[in-house]
N, C-alpha and C. Protein backbone atom coordinates (compact mmCIF):
# COMPACT_ATOMS: atom_id res chain seq x y z
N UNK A 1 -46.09 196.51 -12.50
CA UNK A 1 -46.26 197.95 -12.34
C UNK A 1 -45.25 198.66 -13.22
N UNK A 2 -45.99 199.42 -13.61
CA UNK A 2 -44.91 200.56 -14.85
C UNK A 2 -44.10 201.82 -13.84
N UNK A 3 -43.60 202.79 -14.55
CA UNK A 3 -43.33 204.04 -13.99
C UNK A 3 -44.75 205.12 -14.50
N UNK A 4 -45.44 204.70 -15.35
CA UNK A 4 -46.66 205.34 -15.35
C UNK A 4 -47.57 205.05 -14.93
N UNK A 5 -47.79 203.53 -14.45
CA UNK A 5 -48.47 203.30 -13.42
C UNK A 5 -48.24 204.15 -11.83
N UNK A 6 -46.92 204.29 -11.79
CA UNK A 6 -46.60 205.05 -10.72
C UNK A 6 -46.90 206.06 -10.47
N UNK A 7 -46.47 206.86 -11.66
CA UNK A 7 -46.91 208.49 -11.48
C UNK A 7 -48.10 208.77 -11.32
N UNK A 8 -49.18 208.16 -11.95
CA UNK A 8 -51.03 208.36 -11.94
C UNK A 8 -50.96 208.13 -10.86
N UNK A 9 -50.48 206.72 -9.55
CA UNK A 9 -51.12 206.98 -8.46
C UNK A 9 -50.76 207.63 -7.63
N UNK A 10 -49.15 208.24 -7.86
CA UNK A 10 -48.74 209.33 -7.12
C UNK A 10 -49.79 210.66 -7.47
N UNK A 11 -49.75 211.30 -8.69
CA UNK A 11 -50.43 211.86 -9.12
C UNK A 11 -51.58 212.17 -8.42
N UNK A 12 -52.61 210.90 -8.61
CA UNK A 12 -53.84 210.94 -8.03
C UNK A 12 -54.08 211.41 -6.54
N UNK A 13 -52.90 210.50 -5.63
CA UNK A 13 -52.90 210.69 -4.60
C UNK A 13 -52.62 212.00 -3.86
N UNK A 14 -51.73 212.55 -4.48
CA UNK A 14 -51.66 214.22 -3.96
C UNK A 14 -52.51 214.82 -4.65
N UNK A 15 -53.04 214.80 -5.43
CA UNK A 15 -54.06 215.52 -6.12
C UNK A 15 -55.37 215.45 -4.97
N UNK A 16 -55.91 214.32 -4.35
CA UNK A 16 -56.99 214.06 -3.54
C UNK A 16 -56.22 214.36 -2.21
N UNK A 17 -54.65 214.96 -1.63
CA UNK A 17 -54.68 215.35 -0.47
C UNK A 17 -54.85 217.00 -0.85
N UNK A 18 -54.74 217.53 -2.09
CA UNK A 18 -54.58 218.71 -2.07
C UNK A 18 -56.15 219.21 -1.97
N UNK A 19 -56.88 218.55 -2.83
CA UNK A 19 -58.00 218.45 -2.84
C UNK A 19 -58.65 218.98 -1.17
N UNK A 20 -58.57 217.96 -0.50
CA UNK A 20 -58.96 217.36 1.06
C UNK A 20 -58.17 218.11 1.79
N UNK A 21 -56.81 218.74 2.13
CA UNK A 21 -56.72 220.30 2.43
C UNK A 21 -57.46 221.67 1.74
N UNK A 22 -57.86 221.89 0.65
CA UNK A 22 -58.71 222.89 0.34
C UNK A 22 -60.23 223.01 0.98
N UNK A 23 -60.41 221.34 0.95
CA UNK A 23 -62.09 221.29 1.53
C UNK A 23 -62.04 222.03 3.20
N UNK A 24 -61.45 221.23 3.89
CA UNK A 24 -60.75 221.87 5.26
C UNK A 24 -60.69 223.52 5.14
N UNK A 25 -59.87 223.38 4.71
CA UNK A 25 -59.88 225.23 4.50
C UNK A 25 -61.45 225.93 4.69
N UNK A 26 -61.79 225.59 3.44
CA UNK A 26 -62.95 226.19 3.18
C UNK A 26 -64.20 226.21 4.35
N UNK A 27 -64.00 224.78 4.53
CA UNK A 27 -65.28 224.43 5.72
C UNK A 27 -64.67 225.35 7.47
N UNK A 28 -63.39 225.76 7.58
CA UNK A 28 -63.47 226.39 8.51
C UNK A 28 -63.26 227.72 8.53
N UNK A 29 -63.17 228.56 7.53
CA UNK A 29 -63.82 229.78 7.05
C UNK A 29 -64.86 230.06 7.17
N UNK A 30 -65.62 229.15 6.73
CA UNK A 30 -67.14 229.43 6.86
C UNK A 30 -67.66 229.01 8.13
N UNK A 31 -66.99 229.24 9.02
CA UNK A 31 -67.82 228.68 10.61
C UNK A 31 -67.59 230.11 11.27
N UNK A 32 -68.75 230.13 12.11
CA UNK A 32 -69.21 231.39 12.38
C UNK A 32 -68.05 232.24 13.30
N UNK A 33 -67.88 233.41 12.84
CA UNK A 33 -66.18 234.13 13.61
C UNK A 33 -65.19 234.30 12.77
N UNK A 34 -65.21 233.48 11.81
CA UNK A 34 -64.31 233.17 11.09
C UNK A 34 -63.82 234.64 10.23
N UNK A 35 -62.94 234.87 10.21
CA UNK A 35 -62.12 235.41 9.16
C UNK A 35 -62.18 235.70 7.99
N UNK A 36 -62.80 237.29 7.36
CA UNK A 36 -62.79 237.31 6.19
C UNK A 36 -61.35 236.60 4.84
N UNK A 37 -61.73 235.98 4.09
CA UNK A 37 -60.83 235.66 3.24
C UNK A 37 -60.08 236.94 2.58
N UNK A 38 -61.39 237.72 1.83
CA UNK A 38 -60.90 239.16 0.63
C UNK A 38 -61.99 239.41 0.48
N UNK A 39 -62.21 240.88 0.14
CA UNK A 39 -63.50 241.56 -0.55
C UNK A 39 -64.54 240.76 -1.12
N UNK A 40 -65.69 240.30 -0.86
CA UNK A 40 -66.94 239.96 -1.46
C UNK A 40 -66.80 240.07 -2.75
N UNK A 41 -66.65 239.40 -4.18
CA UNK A 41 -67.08 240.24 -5.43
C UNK A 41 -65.14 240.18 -5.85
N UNK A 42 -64.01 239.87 -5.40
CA UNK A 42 -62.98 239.93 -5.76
C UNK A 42 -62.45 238.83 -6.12
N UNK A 43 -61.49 238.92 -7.29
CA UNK A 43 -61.08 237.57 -7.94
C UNK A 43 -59.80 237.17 -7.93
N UNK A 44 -59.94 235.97 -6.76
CA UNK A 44 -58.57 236.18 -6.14
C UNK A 44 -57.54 235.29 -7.08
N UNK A 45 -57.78 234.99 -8.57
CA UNK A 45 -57.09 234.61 -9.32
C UNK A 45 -56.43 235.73 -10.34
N UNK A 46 -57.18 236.92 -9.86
CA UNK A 46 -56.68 238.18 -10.78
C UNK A 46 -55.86 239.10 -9.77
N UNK A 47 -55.82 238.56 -8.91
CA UNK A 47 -54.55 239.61 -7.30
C UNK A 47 -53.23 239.39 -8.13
N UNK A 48 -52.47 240.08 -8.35
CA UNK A 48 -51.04 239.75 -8.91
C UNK A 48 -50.20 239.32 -7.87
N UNK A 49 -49.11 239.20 -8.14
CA UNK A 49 -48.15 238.66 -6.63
C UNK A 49 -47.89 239.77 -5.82
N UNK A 50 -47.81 239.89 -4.94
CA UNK A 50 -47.24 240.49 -3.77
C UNK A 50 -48.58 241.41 -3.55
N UNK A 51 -50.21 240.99 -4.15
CA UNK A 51 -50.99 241.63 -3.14
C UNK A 51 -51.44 240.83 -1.45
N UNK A 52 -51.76 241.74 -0.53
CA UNK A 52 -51.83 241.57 0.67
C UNK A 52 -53.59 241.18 0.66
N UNK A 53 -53.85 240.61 1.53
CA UNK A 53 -54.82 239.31 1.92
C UNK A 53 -55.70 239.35 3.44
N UNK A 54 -56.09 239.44 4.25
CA UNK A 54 -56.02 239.24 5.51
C UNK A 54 -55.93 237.84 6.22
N UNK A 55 -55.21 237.38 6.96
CA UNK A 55 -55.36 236.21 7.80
C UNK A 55 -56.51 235.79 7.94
N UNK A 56 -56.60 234.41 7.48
CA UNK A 56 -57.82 233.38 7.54
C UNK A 56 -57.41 232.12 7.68
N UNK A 57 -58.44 230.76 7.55
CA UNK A 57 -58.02 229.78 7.89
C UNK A 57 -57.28 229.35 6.05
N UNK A 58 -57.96 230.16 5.79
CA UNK A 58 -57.42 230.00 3.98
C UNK A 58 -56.26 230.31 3.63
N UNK A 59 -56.12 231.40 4.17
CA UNK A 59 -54.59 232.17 3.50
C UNK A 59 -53.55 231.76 5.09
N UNK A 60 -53.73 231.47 5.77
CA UNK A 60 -52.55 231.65 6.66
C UNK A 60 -52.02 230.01 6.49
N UNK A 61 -50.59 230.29 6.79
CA UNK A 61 -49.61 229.16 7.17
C UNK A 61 -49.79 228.81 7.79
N UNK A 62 -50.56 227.19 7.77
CA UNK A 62 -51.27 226.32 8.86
C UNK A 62 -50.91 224.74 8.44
N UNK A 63 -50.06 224.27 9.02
CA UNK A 63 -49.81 223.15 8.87
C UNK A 63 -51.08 221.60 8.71
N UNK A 64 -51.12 220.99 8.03
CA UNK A 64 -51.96 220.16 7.45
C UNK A 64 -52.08 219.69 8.78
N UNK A 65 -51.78 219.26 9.65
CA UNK A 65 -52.01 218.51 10.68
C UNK A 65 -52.56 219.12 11.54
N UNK A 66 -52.38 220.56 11.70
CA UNK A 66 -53.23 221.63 12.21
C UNK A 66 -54.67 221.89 12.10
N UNK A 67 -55.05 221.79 10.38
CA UNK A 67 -56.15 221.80 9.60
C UNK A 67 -57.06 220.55 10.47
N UNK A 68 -56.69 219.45 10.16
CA UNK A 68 -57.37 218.28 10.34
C UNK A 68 -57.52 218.35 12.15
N UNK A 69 -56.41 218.47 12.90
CA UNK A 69 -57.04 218.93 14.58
C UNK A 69 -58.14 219.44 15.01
N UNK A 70 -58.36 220.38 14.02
CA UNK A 70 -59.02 222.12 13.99
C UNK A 70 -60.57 221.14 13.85
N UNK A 71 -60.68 220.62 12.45
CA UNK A 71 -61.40 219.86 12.04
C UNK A 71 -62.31 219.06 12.91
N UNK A 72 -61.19 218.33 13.74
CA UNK A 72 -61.79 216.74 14.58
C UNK A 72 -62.32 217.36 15.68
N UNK A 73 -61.82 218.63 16.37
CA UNK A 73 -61.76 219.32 17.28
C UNK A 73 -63.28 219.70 17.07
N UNK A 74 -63.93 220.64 16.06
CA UNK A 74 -65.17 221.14 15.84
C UNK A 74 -65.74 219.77 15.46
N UNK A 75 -65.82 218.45 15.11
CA UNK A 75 -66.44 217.56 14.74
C UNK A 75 -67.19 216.88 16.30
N UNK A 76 -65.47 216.81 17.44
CA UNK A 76 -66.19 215.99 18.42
C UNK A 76 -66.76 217.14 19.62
N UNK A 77 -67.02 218.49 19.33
CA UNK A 77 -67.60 219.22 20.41
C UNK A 77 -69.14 219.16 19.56
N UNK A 78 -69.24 218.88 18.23
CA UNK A 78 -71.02 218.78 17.68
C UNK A 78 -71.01 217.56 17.74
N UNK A 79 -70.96 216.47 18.23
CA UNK A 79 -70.75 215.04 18.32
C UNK A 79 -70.80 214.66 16.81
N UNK A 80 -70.29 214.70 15.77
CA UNK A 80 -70.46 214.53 14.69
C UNK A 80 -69.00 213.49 14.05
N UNK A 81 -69.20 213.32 13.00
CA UNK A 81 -68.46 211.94 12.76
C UNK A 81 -66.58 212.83 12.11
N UNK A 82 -65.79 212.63 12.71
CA UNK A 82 -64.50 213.14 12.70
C UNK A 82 -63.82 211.93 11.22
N UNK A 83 -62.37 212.68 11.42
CA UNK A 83 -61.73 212.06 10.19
C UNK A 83 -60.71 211.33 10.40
N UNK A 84 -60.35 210.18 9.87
CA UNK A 84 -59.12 209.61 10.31
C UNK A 84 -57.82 210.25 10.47
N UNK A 85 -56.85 210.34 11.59
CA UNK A 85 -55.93 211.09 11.36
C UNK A 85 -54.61 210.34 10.75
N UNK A 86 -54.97 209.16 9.59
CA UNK A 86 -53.90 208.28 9.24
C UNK A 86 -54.25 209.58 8.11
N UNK A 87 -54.44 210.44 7.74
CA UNK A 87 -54.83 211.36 6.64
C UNK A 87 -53.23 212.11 6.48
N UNK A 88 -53.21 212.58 8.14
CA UNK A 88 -51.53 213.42 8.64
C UNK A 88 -50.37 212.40 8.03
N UNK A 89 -50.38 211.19 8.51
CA UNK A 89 -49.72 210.14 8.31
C UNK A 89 -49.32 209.82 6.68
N UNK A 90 -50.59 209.85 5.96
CA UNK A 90 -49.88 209.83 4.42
C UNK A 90 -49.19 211.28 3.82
N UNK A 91 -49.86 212.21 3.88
CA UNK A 91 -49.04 213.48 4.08
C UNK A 91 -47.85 214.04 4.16
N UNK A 92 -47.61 213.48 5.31
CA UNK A 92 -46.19 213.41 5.90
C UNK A 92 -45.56 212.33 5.41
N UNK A 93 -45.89 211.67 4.95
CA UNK A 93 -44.68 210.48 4.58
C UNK A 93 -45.00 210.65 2.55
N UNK A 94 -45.42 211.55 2.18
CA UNK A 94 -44.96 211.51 0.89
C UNK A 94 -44.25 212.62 1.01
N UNK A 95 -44.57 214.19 1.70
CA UNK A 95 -43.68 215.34 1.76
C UNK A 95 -42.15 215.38 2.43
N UNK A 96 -41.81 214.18 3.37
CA UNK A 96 -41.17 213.77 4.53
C UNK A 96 -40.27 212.69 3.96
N UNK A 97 -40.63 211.67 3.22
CA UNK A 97 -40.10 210.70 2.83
C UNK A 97 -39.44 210.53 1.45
N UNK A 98 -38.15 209.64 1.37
CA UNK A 98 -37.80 209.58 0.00
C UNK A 98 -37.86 208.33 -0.23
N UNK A 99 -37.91 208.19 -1.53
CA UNK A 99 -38.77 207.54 -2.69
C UNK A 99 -37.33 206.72 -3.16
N UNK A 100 -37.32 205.33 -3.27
CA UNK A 100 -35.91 204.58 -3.18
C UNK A 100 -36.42 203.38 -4.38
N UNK A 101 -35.75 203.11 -5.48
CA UNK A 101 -35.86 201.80 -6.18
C UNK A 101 -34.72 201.61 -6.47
N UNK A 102 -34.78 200.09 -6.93
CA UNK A 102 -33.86 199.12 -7.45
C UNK A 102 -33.84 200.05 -8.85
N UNK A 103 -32.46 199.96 -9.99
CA UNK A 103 -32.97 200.27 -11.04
C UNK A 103 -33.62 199.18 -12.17
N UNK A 104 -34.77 200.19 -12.77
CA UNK A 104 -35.79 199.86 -13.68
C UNK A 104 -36.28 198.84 -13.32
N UNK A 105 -36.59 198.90 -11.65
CA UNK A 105 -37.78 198.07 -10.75
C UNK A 105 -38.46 198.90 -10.55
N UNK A 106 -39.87 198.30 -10.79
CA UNK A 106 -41.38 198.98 -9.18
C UNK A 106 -41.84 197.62 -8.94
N UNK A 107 -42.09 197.68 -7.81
CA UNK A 107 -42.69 199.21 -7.24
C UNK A 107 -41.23 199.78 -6.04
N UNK A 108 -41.70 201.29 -6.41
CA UNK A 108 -40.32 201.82 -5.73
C UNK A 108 -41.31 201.80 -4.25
N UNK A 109 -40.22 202.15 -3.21
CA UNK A 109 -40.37 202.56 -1.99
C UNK A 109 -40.26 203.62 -1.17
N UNK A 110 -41.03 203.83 -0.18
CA UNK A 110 -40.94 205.06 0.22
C UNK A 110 -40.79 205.17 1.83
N UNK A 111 -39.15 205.47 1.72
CA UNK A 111 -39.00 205.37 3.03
C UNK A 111 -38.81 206.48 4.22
N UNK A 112 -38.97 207.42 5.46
CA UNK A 112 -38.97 207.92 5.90
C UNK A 112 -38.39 207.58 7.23
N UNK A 113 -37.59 208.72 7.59
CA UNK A 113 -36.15 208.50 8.67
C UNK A 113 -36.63 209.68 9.23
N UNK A 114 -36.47 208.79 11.24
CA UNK A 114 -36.85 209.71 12.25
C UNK A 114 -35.21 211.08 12.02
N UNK A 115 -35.95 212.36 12.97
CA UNK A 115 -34.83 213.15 13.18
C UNK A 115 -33.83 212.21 13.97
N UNK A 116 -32.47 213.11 13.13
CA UNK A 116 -31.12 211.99 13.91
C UNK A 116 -30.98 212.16 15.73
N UNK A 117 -30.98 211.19 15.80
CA UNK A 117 -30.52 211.32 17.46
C UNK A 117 -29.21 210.43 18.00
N UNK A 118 -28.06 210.92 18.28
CA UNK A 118 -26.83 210.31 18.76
C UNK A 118 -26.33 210.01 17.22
N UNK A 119 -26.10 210.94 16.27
CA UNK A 119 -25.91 210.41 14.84
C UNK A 119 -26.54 209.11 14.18
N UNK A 120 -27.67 208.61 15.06
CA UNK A 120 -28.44 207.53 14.10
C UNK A 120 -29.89 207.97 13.59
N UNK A 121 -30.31 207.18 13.05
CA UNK A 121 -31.95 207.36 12.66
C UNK A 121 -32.59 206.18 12.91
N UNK A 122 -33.69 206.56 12.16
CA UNK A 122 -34.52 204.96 12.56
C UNK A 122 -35.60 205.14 11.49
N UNK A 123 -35.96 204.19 10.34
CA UNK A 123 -36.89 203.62 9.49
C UNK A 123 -37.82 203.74 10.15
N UNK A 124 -39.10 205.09 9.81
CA UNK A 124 -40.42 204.73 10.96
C UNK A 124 -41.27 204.64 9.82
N UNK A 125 -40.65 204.42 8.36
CA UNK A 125 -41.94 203.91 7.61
C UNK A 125 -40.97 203.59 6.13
N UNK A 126 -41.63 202.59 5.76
CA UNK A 126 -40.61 201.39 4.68
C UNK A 126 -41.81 200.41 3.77
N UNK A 127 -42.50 201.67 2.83
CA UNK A 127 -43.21 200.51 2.38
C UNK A 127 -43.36 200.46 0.52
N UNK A 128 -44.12 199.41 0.37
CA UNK A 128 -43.93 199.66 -1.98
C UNK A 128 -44.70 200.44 -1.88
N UNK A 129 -44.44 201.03 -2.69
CA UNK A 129 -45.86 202.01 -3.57
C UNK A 129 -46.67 201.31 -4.66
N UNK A 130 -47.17 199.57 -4.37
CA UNK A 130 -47.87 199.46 -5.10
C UNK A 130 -49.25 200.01 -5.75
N UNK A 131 -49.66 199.40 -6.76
CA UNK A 131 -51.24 199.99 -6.94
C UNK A 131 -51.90 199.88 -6.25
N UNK A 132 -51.89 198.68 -5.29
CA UNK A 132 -53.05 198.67 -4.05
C UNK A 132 -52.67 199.50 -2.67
N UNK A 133 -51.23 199.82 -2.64
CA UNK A 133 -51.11 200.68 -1.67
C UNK A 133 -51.62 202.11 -2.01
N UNK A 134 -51.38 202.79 -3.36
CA UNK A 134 -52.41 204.18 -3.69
C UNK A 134 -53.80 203.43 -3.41
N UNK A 135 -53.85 202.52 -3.99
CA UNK A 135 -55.75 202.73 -3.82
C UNK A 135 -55.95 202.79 -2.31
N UNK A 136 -55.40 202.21 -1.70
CA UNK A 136 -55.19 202.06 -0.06
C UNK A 136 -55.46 203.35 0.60
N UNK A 137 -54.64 204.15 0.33
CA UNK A 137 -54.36 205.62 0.59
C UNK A 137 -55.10 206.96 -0.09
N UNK A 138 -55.61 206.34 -0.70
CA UNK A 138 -56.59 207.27 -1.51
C UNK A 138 -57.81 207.00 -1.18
N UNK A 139 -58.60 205.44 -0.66
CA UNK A 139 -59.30 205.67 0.20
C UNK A 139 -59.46 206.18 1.48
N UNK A 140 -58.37 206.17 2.31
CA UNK A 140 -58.89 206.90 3.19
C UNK A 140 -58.66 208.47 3.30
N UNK A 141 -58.32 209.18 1.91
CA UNK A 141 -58.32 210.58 1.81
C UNK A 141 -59.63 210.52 1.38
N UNK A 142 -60.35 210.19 0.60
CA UNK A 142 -61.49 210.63 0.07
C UNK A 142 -62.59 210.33 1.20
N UNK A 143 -62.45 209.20 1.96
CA UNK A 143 -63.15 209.13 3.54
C UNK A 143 -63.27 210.61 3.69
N UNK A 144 -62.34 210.63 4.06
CA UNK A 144 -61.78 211.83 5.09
C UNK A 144 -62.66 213.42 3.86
N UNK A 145 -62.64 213.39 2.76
CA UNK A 145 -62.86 214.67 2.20
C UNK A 145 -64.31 214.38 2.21
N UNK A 146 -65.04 212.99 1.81
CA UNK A 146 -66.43 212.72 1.92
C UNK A 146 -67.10 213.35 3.28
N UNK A 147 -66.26 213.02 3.85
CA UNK A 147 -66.63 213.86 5.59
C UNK A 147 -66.93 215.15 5.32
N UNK A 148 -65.54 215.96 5.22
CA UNK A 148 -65.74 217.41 5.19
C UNK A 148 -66.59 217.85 3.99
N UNK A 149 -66.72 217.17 3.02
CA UNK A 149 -68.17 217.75 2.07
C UNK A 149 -68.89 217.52 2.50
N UNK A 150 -69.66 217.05 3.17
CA UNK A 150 -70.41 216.73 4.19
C UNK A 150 -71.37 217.72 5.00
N UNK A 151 -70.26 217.91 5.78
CA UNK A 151 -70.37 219.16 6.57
C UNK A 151 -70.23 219.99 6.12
N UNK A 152 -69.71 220.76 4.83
CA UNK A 152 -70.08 221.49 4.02
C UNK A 152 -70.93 221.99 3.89
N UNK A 153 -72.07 220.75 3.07
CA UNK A 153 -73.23 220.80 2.28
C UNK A 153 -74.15 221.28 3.46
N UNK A 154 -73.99 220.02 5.06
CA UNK A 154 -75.05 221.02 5.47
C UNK A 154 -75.10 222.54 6.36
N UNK A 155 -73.49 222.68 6.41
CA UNK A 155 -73.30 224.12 6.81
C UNK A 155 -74.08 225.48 5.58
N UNK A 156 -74.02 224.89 4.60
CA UNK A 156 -74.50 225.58 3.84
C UNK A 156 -75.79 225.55 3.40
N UNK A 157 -76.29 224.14 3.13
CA UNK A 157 -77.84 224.08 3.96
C UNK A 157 -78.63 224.69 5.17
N UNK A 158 -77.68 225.23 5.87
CA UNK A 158 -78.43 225.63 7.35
C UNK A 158 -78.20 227.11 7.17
N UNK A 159 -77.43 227.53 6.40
CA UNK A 159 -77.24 229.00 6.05
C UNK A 159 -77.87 229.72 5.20
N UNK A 160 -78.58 228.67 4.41
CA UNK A 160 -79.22 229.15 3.11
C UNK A 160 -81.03 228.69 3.84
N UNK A 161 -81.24 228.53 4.68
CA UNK A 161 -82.27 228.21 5.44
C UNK A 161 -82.84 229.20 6.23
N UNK A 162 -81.38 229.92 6.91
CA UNK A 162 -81.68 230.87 8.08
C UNK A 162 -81.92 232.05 7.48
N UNK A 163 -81.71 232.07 5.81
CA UNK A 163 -81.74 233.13 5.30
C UNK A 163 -82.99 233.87 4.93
């Protein structure tokens, strides 16, 4: 394993959680009640900074683990097929965890330490970042986003039906 082997699957891998939080987003906006995002017809890449927004599942400060609850929550009241929540789990241990090598070794490691209690910690995750551990982890984000496109497609199928 290189250090550019590394970065692509780091790379990749937050790229497909950022991904798989946007889908989330989106799919619970569009459920009925939901919260205008912004004006119909407005381009929210042309808002400069410090314009104001209204609270949605889009724009508000909602913790990823929140998103995916929200998610499993509306999945198992339509009996419909939910998402793994090892999704929270990689998440949190790349935002949460630091990243430790030997020098000009890989695969580096990525280890994550509980909050201190009695001035100690505790290793609750210690593993390589090989290539098969991204591919590892990147399958089950894209699981998980295959889901919510999913439900997407036919939320929007059933909307474009009723119309």
């Amino acid at each position: 394993m290189t250090s550019d082997d590394h970065l692509s699957g780091l790379g990749k891998l937050l790229a497909n959680l950022h991904s798989l939080e946007l889908f989330l987003r989106i799919y619970l906006i569009k459920r009925p009640g939901a919260n205008p995002v912004y004006k119909y017809g407005e381009d929210i890449f042309e808002l400069p900074k410090g314009s104001k927004l209204p609270k949605s599942d889009l724009t508000a400060h909602t913790f990823f683990s929140n998103l995916v609850e929200d998610f499993n929550d509306i999945a198992k009241s339509e009996k419909t097929q939910a998402i793994d929540e090892k999704v929270i789990e990689i998440r949190n241990i790349l935002v949460h965890g630091c990243v430790f090598g030997r020098e000009r070794e890989f695969p580096l490691h990525i280890i994550k330490f509980s909050k201190p209690e009695d001035g100690m910690v505790t290793i609750t995750t210690n593993t390589a970042m090989t290539l098969e551990w991204f591919d590892q982890q990147r399958k089950i984000i894209r699981s998980a986003t295959e889901i919510v496109l999913t439900k997407l497609e036919l939320s929007d199928n059933s909307q474009n039906s009723n119309s």
